[in-house]
Protein backbone atom coordinates (compact mmCIF):
# COMPACT_ATOMS: atom_id res chain seq x y z
CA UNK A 1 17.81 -1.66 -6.47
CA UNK A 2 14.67 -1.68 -8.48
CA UNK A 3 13.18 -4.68 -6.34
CA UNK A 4 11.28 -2.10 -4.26
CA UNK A 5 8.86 0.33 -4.72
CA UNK A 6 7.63 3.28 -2.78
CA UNK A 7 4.35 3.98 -2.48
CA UNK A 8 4.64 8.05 -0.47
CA UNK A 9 2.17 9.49 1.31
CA UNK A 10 1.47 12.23 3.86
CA UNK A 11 4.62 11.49 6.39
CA UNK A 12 6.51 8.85 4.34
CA UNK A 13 5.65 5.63 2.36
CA UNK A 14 4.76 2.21 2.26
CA UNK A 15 7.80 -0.22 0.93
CA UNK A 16 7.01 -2.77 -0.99
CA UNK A 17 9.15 -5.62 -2.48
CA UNK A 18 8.82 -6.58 -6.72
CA UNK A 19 8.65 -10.52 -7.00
CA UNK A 20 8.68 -11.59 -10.38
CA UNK A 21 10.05 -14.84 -9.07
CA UNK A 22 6.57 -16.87 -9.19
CA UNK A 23 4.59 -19.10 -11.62
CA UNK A 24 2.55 -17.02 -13.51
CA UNK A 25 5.16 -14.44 -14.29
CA UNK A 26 3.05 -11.70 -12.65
CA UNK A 27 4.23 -8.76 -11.08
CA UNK A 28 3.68 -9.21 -7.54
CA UNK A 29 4.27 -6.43 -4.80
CA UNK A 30 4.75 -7.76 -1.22
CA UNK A 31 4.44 -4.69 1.66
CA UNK A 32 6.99 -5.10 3.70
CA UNK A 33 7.34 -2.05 5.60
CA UNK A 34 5.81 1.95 6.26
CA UNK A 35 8.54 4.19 6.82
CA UNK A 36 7.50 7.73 8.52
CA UNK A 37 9.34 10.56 7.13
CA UNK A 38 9.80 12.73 10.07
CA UNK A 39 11.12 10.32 12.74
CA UNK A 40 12.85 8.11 9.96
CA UNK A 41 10.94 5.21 11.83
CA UNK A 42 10.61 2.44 9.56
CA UNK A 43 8.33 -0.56 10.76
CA UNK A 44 8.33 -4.30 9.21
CA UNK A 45 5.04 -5.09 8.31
CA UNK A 46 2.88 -7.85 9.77
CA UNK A 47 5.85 -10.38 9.76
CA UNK A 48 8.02 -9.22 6.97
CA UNK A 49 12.24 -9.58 7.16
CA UNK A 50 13.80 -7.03 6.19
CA UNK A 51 16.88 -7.73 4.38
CA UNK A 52 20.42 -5.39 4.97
CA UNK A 53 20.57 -4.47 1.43
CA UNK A 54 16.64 -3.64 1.27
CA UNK A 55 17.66 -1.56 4.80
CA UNK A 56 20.37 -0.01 2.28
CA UNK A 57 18.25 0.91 -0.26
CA UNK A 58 15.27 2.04 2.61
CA UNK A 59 17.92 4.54 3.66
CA UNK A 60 18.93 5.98 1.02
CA UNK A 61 15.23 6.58 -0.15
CA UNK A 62 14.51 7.92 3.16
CA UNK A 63 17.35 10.40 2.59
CA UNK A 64 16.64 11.30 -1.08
CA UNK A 65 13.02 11.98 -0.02
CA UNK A 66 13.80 14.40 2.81
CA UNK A 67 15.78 16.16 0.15
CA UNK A 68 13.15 16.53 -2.33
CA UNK A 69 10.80 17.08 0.00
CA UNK A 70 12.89 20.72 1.35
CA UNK A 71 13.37 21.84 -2.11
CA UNK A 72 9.68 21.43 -2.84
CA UNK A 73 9.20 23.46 0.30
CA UNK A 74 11.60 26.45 -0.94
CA UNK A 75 10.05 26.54 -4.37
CA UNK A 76 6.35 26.85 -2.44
CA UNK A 77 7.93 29.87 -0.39
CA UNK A 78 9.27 31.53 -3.70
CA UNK A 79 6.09 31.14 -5.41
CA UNK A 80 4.07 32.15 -2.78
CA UNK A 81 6.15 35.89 -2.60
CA UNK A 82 5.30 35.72 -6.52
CA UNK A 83 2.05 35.19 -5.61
CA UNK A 84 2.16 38.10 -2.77
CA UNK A 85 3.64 40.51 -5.70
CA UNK A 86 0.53 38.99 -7.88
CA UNK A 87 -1.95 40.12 -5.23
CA UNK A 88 -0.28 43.52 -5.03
CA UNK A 89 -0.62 44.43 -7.63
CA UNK A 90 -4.35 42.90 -8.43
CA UNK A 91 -5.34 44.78 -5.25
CA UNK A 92 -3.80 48.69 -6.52
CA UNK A 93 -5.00 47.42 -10.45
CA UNK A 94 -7.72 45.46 -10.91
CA UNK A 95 -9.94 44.73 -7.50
CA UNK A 96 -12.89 46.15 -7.86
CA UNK A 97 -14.65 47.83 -4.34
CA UNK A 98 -16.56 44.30 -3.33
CA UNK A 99 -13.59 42.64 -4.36
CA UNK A 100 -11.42 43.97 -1.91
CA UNK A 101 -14.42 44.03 0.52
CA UNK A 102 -14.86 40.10 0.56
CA UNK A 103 -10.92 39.54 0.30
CA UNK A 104 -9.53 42.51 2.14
CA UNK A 105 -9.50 40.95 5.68
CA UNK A 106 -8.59 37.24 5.19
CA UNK A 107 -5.51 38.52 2.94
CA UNK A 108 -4.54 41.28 6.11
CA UNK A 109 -4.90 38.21 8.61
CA UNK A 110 -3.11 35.72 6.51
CA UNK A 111 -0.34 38.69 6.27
CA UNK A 112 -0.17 40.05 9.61
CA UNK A 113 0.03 36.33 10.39
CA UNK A 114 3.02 35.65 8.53
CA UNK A 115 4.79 38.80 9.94
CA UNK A 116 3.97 38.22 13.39
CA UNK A 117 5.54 34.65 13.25
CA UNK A 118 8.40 35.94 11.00
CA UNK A 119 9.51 38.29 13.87
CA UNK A 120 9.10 35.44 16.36
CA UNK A 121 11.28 33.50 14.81
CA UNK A 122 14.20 36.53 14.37
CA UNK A 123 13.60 36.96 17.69
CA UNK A 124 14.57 33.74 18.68
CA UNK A 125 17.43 33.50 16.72
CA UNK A 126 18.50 36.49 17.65
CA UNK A 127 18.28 35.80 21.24
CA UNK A 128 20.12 32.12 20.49
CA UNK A 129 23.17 33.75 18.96
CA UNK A 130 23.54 36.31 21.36
């Protein structure tokens, strides 16, 4: 249905309905709902009716988005392990002495970091399945 359009944002989007329907011929976009990503909430707005094939077409959105939204998540985590090799291998190569002075610790926290809630979370699994 191109009659809506989806305007996203931090946890979801605002809906809004395409009326070409009116004198001047203008494109006109009506809000007629916010829908909130994580709790699939999706709220009328001010006094809007929403109709079931709108709904319909909310939904599958809604489902779509989550999708593209985990994928973009696994790409972040497989560039960021690039990104670890990068810094690797800048750090044994290339850092010079203040270099790895000024960005030594923050990269070690940020690391130890990960780890420690890496293991957590093995942990917990582990513990689940057994």
């Amino acid at each position: 249905m191109d009659d809506l359009y989806f305007r996203t944002r931090e946890n979801g989007a605002m809906v809004f309905r395409i009326d070409t329907e009116n004198r001047q011929r203008r494109l006109e976009m009506i809000q007629i709902a916010v829908i909130n990503i994580r709790s699939g909430e999706v709220k009328p707005h001010n006094d809007a009716i929403i109709t079931a094939a709108e709904r319909t077409e909310i939904e599958k959105w809604l489902i779509a988005r989550r999708k593209q939204l985990n994928a973009r998540d696994v790409e972040d985590v497989e560039r960021l392990i690039d990104q670890m090799n990068w810094a690797t291998q800048w750090a044994q190569t290339r850092a010079t002495a203040d270099q790895i002075e000024s960005y030594g610790n923050p990269l070690l926290m940020a690391m130890h970091d990960l780890r420690s809630t890496i293991v957590r979370k093995k942990v917990r699994q582990t513990e689940e399945k057994g």
